[in-house]
N, C-alpha and C. Protein backbone atom coordinates (compact mmCIF):
# COMPACT_ATOMS: atom_id res chain seq x y z
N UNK A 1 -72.75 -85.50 -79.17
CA UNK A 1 -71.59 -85.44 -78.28
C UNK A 1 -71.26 -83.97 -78.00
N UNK A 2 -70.89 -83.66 -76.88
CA UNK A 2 -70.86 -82.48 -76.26
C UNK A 2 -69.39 -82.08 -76.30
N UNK A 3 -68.97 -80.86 -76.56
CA UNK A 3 -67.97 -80.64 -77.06
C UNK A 3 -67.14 -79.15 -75.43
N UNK A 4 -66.49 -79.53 -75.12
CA UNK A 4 -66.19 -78.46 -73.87
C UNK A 4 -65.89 -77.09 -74.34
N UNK A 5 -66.38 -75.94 -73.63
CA UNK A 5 -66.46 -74.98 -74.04
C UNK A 5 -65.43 -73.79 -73.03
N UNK A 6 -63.96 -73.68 -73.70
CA UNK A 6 -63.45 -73.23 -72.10
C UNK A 6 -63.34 -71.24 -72.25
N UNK A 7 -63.64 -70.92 -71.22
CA UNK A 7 -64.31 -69.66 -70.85
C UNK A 7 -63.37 -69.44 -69.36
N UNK A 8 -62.74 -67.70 -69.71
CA UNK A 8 -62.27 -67.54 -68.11
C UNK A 8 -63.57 -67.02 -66.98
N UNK A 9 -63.16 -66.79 -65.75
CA UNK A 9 -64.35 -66.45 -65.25
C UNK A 9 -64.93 -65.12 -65.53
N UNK A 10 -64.21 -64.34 -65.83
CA UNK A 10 -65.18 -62.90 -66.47
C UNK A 10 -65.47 -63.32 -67.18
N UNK A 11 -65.44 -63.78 -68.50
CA UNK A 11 -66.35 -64.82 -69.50
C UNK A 11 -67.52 -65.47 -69.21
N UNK A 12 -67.16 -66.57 -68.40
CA UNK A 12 -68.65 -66.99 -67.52
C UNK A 12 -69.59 -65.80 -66.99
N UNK A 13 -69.18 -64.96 -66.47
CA UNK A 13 -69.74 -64.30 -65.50
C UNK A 13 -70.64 -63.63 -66.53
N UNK A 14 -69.96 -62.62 -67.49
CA UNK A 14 -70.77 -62.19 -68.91
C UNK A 14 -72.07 -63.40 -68.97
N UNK A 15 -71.63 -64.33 -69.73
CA UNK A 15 -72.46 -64.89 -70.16
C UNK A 15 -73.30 -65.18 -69.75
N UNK A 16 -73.39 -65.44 -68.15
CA UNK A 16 -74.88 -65.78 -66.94
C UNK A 16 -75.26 -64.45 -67.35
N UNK A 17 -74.83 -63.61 -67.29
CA UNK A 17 -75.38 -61.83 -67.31
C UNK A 17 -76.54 -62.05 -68.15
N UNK A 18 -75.96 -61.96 -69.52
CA UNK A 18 -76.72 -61.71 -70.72
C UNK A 18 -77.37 -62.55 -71.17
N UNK A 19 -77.59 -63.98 -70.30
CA UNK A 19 -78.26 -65.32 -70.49
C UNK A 19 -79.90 -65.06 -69.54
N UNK A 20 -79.32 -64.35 -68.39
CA UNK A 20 -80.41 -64.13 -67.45
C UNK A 20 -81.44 -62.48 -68.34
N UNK A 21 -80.86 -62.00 -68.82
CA UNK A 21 -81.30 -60.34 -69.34
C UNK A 21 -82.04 -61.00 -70.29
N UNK A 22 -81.71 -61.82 -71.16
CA UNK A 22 -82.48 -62.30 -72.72
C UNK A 22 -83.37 -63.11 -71.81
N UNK A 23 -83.50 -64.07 -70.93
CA UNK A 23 -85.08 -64.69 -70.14
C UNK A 23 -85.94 -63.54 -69.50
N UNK A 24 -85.35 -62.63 -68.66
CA UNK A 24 -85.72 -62.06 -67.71
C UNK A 24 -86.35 -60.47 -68.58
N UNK A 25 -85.30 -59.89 -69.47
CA UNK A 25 -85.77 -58.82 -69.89
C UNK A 25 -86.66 -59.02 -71.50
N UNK A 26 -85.46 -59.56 -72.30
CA UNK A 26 -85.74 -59.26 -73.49
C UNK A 26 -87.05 -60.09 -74.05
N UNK A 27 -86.68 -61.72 -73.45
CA UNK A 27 -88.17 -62.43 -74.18
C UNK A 27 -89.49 -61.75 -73.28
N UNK A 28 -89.39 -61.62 -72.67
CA UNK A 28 -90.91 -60.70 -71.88
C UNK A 28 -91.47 -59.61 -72.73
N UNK A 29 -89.81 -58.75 -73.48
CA UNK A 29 -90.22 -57.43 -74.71
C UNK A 29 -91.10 -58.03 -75.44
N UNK A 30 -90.41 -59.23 -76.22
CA UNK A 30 -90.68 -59.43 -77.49
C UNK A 30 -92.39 -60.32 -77.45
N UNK A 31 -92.26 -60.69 -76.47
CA UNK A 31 -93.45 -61.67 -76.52
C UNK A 31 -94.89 -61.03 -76.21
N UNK A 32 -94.38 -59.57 -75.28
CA UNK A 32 -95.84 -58.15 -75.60
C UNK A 32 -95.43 -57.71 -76.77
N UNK A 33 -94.75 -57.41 -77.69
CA UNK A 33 -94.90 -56.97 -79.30
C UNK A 33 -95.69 -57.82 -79.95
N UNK A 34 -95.44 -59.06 -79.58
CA UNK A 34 -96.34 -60.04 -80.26
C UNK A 34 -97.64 -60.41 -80.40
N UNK A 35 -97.60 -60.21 -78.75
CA UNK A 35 -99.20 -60.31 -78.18
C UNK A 35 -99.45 -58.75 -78.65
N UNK A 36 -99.17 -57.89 -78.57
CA UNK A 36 -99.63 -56.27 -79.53
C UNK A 36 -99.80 -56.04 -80.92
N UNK A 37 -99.26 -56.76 -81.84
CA UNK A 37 -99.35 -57.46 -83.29
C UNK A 37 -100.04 -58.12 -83.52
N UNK A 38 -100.77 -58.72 -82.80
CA UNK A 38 -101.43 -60.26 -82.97
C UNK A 38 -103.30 -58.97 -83.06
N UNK A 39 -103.04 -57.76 -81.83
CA UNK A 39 -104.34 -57.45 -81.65
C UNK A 39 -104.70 -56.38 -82.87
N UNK A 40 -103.90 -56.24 -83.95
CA UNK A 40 -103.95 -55.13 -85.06
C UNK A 40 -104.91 -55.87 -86.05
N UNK A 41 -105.09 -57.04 -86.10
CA UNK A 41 -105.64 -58.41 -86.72
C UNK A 41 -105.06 -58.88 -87.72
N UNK A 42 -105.46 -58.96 -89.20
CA UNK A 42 -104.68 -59.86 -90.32
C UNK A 42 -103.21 -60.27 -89.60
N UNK A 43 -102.78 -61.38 -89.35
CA UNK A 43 -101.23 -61.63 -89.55
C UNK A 43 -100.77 -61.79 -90.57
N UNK A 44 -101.32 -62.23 -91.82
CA UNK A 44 -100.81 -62.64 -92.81
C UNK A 44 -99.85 -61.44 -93.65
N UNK A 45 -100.04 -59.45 -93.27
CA UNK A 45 -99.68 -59.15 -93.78
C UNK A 45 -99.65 -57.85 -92.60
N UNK A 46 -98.77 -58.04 -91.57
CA UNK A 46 -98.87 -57.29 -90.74
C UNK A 46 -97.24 -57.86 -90.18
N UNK A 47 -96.85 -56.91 -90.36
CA UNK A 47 -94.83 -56.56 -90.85
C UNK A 47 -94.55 -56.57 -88.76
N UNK A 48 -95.29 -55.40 -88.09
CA UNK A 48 -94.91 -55.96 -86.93
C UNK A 48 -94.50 -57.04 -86.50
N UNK A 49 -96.12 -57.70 -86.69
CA UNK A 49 -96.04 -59.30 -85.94
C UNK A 49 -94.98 -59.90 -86.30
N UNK A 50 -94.76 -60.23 -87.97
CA UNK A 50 -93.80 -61.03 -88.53
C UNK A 50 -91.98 -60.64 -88.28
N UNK A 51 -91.83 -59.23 -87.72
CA UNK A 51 -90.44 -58.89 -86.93
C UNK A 51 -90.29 -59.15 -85.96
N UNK A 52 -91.16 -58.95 -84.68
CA UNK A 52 -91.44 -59.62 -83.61
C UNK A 52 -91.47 -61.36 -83.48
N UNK A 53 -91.83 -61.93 -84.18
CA UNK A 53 -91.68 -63.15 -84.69
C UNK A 53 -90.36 -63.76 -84.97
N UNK A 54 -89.48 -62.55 -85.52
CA UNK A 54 -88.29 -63.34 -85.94
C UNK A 54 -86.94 -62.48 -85.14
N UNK A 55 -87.42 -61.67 -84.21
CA UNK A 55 -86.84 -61.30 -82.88
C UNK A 55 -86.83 -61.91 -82.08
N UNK A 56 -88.14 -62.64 -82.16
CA UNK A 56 -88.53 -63.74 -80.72
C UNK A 56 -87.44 -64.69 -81.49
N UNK A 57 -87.44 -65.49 -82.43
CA UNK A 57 -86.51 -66.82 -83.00
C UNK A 57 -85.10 -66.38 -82.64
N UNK A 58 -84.42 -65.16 -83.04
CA UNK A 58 -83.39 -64.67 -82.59
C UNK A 58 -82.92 -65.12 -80.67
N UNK A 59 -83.80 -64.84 -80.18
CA UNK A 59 -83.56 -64.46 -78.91
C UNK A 59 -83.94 -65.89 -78.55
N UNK A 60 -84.65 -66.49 -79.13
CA UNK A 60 -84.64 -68.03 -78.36
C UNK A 60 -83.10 -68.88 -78.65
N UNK A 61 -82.90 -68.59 -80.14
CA UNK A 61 -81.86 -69.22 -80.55
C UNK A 61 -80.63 -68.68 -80.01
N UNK A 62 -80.40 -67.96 -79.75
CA UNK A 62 -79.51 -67.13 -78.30
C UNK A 62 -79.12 -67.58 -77.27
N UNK A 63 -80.82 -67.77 -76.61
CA UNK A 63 -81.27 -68.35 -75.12
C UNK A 63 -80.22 -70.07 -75.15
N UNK A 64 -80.60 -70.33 -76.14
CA UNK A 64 -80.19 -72.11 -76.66
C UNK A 64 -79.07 -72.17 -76.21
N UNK A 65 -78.16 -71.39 -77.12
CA UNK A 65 -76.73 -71.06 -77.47
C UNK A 65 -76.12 -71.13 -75.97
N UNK A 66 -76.26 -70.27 -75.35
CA UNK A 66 -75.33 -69.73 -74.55
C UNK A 66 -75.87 -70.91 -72.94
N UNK A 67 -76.90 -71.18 -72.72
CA UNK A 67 -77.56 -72.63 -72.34
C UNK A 67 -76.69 -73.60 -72.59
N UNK A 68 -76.32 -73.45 -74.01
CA UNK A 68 -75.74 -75.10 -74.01
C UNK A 68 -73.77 -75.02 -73.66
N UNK A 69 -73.59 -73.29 -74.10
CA UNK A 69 -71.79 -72.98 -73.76
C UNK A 69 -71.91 -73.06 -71.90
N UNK A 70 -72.97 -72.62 -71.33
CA UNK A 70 -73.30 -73.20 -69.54
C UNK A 70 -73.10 -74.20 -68.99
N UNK A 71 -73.66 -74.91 -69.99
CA UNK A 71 -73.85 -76.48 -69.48
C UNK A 71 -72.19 -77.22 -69.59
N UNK A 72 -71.44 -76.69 -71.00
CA UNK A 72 -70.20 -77.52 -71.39
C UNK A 72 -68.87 -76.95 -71.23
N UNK A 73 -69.15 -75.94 -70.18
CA UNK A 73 -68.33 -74.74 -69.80
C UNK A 73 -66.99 -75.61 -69.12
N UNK A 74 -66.15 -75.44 -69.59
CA UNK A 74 -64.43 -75.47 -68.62
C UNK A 74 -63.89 -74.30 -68.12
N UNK A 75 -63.67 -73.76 -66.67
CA UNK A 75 -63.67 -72.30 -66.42
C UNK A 75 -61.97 -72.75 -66.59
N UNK A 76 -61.46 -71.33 -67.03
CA UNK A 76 -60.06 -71.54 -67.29
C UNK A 76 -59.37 -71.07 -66.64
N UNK A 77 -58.81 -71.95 -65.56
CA UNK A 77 -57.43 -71.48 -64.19
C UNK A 77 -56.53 -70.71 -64.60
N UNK A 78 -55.66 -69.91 -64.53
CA UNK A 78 -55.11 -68.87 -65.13
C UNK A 78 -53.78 -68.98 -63.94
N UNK A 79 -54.62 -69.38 -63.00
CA UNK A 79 -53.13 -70.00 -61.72
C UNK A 79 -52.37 -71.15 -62.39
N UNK A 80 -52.65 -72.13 -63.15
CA UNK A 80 -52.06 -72.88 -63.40
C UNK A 80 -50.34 -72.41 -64.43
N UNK A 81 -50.58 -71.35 -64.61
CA UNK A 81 -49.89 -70.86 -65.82
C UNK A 81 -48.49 -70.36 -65.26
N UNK A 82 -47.50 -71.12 -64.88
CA UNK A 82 -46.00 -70.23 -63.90
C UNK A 82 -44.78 -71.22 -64.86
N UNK A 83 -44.01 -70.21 -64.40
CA UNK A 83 -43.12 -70.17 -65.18
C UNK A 83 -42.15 -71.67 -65.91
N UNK A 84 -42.23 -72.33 -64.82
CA UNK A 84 -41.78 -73.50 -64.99
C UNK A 84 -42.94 -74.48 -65.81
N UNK A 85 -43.96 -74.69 -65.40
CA UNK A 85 -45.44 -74.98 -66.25
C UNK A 85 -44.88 -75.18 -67.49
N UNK A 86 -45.78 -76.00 -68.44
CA UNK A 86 -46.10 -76.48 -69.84
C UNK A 86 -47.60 -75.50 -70.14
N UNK A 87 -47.01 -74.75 -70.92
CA UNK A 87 -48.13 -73.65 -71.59
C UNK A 87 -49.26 -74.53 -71.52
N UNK A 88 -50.72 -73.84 -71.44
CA UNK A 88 -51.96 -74.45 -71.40
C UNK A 88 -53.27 -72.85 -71.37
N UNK A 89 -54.21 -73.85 -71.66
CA UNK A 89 -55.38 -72.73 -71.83
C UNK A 89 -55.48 -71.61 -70.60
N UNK A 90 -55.60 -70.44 -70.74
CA UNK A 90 -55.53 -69.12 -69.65
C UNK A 90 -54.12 -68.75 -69.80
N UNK A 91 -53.10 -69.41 -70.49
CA UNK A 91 -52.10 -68.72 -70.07
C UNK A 91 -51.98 -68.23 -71.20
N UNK A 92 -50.90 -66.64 -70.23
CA UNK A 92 -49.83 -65.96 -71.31
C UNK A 92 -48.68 -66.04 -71.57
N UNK A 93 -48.67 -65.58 -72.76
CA UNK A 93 -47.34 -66.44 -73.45
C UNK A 93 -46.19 -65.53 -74.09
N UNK A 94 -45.25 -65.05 -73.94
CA UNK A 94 -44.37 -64.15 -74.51
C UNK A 94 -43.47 -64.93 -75.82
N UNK A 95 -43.35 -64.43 -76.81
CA UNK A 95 -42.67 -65.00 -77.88
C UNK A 95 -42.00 -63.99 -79.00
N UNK A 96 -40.71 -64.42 -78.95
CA UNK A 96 -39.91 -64.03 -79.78
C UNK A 96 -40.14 -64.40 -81.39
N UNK A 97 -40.13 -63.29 -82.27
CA UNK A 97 -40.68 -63.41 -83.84
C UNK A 97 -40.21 -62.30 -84.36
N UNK A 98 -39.32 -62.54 -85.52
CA UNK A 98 -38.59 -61.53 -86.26
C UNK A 98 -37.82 -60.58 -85.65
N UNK A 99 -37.25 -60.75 -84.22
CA UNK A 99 -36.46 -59.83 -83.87
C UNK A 99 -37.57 -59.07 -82.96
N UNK A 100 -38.63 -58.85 -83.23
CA UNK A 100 -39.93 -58.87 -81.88
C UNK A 100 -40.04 -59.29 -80.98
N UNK A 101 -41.18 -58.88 -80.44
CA UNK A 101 -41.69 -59.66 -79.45
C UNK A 101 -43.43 -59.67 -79.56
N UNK A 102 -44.45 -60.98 -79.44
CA UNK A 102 -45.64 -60.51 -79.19
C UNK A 102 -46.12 -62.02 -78.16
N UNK A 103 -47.17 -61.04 -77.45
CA UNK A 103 -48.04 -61.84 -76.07
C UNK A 103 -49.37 -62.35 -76.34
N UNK A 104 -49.30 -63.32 -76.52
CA UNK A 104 -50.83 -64.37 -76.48
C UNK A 104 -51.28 -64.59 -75.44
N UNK A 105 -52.57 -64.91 -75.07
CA UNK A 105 -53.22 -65.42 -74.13
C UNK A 105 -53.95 -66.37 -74.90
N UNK A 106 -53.61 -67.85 -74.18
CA UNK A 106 -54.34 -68.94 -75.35
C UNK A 106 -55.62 -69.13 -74.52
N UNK A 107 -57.01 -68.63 -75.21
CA UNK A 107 -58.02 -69.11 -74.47
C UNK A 107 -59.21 -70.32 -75.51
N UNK A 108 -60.28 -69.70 -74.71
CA UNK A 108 -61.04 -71.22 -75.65
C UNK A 108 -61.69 -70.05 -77.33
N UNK A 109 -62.08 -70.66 -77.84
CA UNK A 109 -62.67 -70.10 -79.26
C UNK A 109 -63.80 -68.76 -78.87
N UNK A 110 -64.60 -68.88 -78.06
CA UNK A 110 -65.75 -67.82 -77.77
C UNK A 110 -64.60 -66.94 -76.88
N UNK A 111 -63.78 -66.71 -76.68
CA UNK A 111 -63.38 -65.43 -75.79
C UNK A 111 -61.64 -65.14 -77.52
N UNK A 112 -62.29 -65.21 -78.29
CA UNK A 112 -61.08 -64.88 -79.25
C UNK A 112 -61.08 -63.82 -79.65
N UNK A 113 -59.88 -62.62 -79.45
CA UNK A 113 -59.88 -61.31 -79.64
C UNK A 113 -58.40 -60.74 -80.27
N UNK A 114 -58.06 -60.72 -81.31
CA UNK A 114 -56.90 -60.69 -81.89
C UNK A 114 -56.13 -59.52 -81.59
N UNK A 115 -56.77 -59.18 -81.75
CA UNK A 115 -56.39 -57.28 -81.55
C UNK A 115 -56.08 -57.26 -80.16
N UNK A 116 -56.39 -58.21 -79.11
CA UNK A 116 -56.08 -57.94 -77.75
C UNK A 116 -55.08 -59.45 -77.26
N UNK A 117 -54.68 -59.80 -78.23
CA UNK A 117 -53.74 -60.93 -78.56
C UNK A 117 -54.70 -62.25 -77.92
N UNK A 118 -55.79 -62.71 -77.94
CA UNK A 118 -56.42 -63.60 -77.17
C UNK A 118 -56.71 -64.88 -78.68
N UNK A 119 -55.77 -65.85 -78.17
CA UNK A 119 -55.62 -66.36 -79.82
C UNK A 119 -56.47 -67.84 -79.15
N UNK A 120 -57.39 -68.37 -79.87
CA UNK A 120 -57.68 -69.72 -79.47
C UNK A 120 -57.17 -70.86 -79.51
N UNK A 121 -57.42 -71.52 -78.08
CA UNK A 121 -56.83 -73.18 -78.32
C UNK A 121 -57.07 -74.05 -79.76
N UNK A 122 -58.05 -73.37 -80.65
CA UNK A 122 -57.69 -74.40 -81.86
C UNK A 122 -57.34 -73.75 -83.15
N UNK A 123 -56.10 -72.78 -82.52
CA UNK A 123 -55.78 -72.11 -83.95
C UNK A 123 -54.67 -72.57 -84.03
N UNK A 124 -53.83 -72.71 -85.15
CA UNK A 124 -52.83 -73.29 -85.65
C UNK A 124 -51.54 -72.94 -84.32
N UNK A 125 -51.49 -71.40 -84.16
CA UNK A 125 -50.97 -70.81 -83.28
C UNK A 125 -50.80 -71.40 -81.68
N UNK A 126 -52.18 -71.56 -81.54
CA UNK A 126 -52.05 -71.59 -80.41
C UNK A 126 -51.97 -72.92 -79.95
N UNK A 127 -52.71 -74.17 -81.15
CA UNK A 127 -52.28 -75.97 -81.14
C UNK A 127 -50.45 -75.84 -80.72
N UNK A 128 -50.22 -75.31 -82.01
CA UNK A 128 -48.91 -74.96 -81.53
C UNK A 128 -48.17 -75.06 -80.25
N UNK A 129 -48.75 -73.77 -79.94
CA UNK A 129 -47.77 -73.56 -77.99
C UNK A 129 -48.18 -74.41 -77.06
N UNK A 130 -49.91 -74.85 -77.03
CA UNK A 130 -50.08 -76.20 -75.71
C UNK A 130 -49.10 -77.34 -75.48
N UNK A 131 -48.75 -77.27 -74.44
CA UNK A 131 -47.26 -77.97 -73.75
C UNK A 131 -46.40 -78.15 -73.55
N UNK A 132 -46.08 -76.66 -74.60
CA UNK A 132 -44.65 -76.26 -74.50
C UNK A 132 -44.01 -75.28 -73.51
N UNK A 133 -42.56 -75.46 -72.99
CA UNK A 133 -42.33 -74.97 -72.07
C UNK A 133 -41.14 -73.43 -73.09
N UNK A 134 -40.79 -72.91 -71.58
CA UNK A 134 -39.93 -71.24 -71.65
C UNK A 134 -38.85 -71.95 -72.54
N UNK A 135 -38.12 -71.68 -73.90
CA UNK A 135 -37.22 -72.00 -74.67
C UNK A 135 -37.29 -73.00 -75.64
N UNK A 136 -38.54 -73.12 -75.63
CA UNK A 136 -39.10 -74.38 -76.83
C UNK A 136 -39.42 -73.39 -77.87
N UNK A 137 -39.03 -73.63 -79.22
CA UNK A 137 -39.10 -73.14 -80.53
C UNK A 137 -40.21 -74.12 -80.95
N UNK A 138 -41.42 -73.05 -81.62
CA UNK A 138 -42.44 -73.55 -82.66
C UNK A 138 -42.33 -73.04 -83.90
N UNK A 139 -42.80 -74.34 -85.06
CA UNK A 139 -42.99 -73.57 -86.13
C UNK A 139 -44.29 -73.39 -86.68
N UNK A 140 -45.13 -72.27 -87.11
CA UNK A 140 -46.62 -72.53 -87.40
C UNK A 140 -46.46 -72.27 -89.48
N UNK A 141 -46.99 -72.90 -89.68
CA UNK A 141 -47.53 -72.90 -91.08
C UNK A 141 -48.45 -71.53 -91.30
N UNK A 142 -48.39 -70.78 -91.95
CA UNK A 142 -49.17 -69.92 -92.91
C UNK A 142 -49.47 -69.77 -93.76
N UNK A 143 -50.15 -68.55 -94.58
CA UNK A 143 -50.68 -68.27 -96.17
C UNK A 143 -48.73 -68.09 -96.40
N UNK A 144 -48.32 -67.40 -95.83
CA UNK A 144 -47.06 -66.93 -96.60
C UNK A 144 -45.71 -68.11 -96.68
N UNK A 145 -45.84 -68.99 -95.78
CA UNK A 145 -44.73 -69.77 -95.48
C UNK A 145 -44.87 -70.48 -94.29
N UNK A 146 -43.40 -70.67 -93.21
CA UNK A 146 -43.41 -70.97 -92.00
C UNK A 146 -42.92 -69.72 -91.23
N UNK A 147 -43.52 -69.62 -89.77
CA UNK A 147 -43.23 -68.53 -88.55
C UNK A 147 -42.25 -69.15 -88.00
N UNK A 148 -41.56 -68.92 -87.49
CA UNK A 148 -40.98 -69.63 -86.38
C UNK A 148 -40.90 -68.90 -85.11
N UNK A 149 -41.41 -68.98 -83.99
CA UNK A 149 -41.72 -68.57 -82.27
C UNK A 149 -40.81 -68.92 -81.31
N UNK A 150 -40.09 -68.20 -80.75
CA UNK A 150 -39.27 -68.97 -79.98
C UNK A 150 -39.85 -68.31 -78.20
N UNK A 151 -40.47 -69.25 -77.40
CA UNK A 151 -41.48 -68.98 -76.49
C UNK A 151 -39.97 -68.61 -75.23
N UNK A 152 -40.02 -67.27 -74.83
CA UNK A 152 -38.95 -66.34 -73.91
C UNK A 152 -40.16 -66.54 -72.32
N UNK A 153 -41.61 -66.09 -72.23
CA UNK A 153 -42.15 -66.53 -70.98
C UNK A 153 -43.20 -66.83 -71.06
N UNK A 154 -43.74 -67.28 -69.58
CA UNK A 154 -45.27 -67.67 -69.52
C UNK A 154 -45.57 -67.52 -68.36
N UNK A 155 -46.60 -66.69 -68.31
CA UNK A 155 -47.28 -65.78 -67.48
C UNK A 155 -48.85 -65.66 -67.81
């Protein structure tokens, strides 16, 4: 069972990038190292071949990967996200915490960047905020206790 994979469009766009570079550039590298390893003779103890070998597995298992986030891709509308709206994936989110303030962008799991507040749809956090509207209070569970969020906008 195929599981949806949601990605904004610079996300997508990356990923065709570096999906087309690993067919187009990189397995073409690896597969003349191989065929160049192969002509030194013994394989059984010839360190090239056997890196090249597990460069090539790398880069197939790569190729797979990002093949199969293509195929199960949800591109994430980011228009949908106004003020009146029920929070949802692409949007940003302003929230009041300890007399603070901090801004999420809830996206899917492969675009998660903490440090740039990009928190995923299946983190406690961000289960949390999906469908909630401007003045709805959440509480999230932690290592230390409970947070409590009180969501000021969404943008």
């Amino acid at each position: 069972m195929s599981k949806d994979i949601y990605l904004t469009k610079e996300k997508l766009e990356e990923t065709e990038k570096e999906l087309e570079n690993l067919k187009k550039v990189e397995r073409p590298k690896v597969i003349a190292k191989i065929k160049e390893a192969r002509s030194l003779g013994d394989l059984s103890e010839n360190a090239e071949y056997h890196a090249a070998r597990e460069e090539q597995s790398f880069i197939e298992g790569k190729i797979e990967e990002l093949e199969y986030m293509l195929k199960n891709v949800q591109v994430i509308d980011s228009n949908k996200c106004k003020r009146g709206n029920a929070i949802d994936i692409g949007c940003r989110v302003v929230c009041s915490i300890d007399g603070g303030k901090q801004e999420f962008m809830i996206v899917g799991s492969a675009e998660v960047d903490i440090e740039k507040g990009r928190i995923s749809n299946e983190s406690p956090i961000g289960q949390a905020l999906l469908g909630k509207k401007v003045g709805d209070t959440i509480e999230v569970e932690v290592p230390d206790g409970k947070i409590n969020y009180k969501i000021l906008e969404i943008c």
